[in-house]
C-alpha atoms as a PDB file:
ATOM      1  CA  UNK A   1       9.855 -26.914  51.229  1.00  0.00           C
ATOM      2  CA  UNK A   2       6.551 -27.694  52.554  1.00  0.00           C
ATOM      3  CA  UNK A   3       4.380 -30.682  52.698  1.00  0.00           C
ATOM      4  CA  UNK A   4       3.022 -29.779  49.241  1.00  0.00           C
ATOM      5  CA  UNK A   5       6.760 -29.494  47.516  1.00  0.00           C
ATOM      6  CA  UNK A   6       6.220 -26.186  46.887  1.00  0.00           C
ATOM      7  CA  UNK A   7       9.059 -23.607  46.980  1.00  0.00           C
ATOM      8  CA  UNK A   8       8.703 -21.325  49.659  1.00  0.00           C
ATOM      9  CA  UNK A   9       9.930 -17.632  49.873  1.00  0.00           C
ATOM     10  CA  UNK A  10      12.392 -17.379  51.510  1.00  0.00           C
ATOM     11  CA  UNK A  11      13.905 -13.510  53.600  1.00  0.00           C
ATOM     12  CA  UNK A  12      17.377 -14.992  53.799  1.00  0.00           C
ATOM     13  CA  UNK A  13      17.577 -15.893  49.819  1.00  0.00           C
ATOM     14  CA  UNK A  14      16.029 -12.796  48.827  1.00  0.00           C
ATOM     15  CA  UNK A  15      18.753 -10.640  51.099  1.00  0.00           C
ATOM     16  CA  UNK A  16      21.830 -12.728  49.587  1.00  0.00           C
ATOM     17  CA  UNK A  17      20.035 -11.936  46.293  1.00  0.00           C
ATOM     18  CA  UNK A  18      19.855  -8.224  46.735  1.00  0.00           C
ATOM     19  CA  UNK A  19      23.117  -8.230  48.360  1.00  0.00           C
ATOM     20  CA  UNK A  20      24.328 -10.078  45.148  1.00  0.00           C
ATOM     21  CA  UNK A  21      22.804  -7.374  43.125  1.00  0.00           C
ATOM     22  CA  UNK A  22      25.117  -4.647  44.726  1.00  0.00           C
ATOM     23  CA  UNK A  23      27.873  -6.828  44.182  1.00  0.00           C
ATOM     24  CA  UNK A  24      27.367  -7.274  40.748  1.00  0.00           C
ATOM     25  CA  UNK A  25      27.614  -3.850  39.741  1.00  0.00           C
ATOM     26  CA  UNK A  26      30.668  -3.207  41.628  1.00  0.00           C
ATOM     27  CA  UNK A  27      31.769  -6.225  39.390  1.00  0.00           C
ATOM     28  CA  UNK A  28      30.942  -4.399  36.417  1.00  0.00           C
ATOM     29  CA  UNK A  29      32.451  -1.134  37.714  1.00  0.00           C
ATOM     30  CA  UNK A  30      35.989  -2.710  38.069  1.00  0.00           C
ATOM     31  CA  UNK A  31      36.158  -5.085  35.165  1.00  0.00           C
ATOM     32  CA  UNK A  32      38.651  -3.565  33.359  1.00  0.00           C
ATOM     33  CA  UNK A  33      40.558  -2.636  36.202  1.00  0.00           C
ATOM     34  CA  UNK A  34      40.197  -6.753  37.508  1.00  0.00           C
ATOM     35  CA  UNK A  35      41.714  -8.210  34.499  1.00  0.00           C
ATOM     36  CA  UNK A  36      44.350  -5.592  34.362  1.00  0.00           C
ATOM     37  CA  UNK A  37      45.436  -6.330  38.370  1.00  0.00           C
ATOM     38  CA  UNK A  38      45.192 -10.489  37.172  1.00  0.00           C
ATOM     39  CA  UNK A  39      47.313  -9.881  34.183  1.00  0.00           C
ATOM     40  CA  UNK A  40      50.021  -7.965  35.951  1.00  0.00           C
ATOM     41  CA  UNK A  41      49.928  -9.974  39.106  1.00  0.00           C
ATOM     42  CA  UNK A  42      50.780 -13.126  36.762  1.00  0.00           C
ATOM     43  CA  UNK A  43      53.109 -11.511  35.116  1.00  0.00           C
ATOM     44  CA  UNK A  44      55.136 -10.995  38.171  1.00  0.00           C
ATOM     45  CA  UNK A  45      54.280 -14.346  39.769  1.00  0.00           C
ATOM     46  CA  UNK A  46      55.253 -16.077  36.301  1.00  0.00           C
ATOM     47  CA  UNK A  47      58.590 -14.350  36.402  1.00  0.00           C
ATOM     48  CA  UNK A  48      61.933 -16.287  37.848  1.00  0.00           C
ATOM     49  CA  UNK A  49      62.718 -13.892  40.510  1.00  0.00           C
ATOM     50  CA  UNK A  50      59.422 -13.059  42.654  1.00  0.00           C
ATOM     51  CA  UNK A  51      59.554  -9.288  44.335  1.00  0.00           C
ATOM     52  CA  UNK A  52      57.406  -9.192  47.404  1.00  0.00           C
ATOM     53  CA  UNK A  53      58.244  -5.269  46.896  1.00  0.00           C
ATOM     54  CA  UNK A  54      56.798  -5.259  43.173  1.00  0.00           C
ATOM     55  CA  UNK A  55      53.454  -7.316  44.388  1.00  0.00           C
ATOM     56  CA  UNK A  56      52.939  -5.001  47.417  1.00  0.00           C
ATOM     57  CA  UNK A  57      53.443  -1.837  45.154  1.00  0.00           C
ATOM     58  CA  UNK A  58      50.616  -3.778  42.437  1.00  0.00           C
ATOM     59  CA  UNK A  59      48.616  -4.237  45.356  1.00  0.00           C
ATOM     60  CA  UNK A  60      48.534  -0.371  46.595  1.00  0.00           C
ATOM     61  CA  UNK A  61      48.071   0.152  42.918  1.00  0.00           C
ATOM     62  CA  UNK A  62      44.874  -1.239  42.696  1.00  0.00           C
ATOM     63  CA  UNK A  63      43.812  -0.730  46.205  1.00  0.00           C
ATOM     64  CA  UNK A  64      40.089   0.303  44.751  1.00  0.00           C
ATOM     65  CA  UNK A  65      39.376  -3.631  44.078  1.00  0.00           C
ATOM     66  CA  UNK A  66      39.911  -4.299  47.932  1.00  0.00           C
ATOM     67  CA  UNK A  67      36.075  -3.425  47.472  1.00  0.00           C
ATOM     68  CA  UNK A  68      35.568  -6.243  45.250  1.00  0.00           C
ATOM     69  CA  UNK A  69      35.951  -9.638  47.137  1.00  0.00           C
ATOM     70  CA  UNK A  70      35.328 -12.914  47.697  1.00  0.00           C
ATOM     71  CA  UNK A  71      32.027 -14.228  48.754  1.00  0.00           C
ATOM     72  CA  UNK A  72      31.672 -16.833  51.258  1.00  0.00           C
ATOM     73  CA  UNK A  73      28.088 -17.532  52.696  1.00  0.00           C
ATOM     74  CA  UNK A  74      26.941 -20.027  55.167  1.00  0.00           C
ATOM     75  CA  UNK A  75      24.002 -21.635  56.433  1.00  0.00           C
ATOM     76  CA  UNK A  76      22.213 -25.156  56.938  1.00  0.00           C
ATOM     77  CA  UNK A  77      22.521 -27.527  54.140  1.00  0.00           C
ATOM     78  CA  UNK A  78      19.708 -27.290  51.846  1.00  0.00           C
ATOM     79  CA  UNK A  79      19.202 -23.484  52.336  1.00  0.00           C
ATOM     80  CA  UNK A  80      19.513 -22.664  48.674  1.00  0.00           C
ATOM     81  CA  UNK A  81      23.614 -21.548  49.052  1.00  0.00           C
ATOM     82  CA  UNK A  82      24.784 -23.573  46.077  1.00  0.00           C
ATOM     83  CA  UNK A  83      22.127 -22.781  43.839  1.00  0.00           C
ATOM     84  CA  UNK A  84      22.475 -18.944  44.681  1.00  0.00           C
ATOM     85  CA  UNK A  85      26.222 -18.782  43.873  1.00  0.00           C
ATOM     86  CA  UNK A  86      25.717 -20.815  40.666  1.00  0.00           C
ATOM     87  CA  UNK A  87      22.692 -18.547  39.297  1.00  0.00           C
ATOM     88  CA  UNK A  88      24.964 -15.965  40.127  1.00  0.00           C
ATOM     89  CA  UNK A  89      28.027 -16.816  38.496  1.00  0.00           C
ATOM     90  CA  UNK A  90      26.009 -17.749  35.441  1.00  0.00           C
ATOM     91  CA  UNK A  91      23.796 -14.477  35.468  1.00  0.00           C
ATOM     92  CA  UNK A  92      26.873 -11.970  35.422  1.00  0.00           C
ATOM     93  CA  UNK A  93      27.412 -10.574  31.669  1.00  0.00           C
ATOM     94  CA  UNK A  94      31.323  -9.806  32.042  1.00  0.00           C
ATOM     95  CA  UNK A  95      33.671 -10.239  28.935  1.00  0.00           C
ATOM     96  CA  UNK A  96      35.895 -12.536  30.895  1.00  0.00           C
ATOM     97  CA  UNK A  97      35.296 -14.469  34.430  1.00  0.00           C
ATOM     98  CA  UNK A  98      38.858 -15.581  34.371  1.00  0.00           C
ATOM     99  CA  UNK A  99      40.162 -12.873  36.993  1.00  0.00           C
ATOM    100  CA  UNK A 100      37.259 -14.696  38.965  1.00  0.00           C
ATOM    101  CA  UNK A 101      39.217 -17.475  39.871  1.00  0.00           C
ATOM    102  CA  UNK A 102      42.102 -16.426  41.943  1.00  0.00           C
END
């Protein structure tokens, strides 16, 4: 902020957002496939006897959503990090976020 309180642009939000962008729509690409991979994979983990060999075959299974992963950004406090990942989370128009939360 300046002097004046006035937002400023700022070339490190607006990358994060565009980056964001691209991320969303790989998102959207894999949704079906997400939920599917979060439903088996707790299906297996839920189960009495876990099978590292069962999870590893799931895993090569749907080896497409190694595209689709976590975000982590960094920067001084106060650069706007917070308030980019919660416009984001609250912008994307999926049917379920639950196979957000690993």
């Amino acid at each position: 902020m300046t002097n004046s309180q006035e937002i400023e642009k700022d070339k490190n939000q607006k990358l994060v957002m565009e980056w964001l962008h691209l991320y969303t729509q790989n998102l959207y690409n894999h949704e079906h496939e997400l939920n599917t991979y979060k439903y088996e994979m707790n299906q297996m983990t839920g189960s009495q006897q876990l099978n590292p060999k069962a999870i590893d075959k799931l895993k090569e299974k749907h080896q497409e959503l190694q595209k689709v992963r976590s975000i982590y950004l960094w920067g001084d406090p106060g650069c706007g990090k917070s308030f980019l990942m919660e416009q984001f989370y609250e912008a994307l128009e999926l049917k379920s976020k639950k196979f957000l939360h690993y």
